[in-house]
Protein backbone atom coordinates (compact mmCIF):
# COMPACT_ATOMS: atom_id res chain seq x y z
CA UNK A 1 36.61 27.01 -23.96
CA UNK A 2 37.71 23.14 -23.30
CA UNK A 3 38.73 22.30 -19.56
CA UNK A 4 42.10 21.34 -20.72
CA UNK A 5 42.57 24.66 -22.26
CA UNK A 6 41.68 26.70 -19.09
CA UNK A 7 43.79 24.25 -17.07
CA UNK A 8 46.99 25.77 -19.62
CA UNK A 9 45.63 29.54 -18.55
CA UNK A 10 45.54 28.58 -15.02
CA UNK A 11 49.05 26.98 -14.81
CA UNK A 12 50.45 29.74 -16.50
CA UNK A 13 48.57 32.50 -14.35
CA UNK A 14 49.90 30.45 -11.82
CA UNK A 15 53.22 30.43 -12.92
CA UNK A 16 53.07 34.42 -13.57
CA UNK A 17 52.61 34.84 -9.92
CA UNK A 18 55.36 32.69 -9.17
CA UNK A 19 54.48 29.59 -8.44
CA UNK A 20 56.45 26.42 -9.12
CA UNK A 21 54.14 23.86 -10.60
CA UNK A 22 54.62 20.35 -10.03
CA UNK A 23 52.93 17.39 -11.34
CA UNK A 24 53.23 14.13 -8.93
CA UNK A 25 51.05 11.02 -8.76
CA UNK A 26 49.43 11.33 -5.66
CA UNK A 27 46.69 8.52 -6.17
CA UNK A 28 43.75 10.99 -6.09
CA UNK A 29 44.81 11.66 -2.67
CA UNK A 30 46.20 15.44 -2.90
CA UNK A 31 47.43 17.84 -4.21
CA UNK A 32 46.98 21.63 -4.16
CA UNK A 33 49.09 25.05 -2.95
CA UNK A 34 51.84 25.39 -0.40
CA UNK A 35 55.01 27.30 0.36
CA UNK A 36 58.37 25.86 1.61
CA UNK A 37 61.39 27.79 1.86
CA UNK A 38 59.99 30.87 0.33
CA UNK A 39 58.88 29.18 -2.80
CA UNK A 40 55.43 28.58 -3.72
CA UNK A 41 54.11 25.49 -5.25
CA UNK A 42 51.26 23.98 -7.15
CA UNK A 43 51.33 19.71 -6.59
CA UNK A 44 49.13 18.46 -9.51
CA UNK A 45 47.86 15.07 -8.98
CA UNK A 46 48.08 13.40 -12.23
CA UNK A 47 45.66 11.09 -11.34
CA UNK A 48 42.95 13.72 -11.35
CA UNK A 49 41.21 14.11 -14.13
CA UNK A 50 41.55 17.72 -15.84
CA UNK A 51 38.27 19.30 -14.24
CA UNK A 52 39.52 17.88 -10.52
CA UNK A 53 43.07 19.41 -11.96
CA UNK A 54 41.77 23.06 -12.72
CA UNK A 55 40.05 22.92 -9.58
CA UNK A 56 43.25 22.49 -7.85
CA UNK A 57 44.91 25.49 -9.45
CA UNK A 58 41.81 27.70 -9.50
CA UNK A 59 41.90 27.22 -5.85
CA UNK A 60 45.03 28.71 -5.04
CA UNK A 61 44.94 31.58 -7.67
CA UNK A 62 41.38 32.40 -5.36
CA UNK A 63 43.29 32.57 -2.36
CA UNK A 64 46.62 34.71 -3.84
CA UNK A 65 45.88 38.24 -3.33
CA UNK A 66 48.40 39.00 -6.24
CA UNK A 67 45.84 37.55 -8.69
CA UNK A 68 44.46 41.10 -8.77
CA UNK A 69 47.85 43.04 -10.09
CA UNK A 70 47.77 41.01 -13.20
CA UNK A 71 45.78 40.17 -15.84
CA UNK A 72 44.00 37.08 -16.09
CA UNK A 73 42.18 35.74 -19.07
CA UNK A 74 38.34 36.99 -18.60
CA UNK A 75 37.40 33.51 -18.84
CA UNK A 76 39.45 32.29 -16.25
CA UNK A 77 38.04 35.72 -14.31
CA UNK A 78 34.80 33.87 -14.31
CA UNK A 79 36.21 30.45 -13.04
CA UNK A 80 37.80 32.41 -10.37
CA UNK A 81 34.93 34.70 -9.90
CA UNK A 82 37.63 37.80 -9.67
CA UNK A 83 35.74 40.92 -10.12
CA UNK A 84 37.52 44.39 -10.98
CA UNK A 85 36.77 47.59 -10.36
CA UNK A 86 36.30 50.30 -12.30
């Protein structure tokens, strides 16, 4: 599967656990997860490149324990290295 493909997965895991995503210029120089007033967020830094973009995503869907209650596409399992049990 293309990068830019698994970047749409991720986003839209993302989104099913209730993120906001957001996508800002930040010059290279950011980007990534936070919360604010109960809301959680995704910054994108459009001036990533796709694989620097997925990254960002893939590392807050790592770090959301809700990414195990839902289902995730198995190759975005593997990016994320989720493993389920039986």
């Amino acid at each position: 599967m293309h990068t830019v493909e698994l970047l749409h997965q991720a986003l839209a895991t993302a989104e099913e656990l209730g993120y906001a995503v957001r996508e800002e210029w930040l010059g290279g120089a950011g980007g990534g997860a936070c919360e604010f007033k109960g809301r959680k967020w995704v910054f994108l830094d459009s001036a990533l490149n796709p694989i620097e973009q997925l990254e960002q995503v893939c590392s807050a869907l790592r770090t959301d324990p809700a990414i195990y209650l839902i289902d995730v596409p198995p190759q975005l399992q593997q990016l994320l290295d989720i493993r389920r049990s039986a």
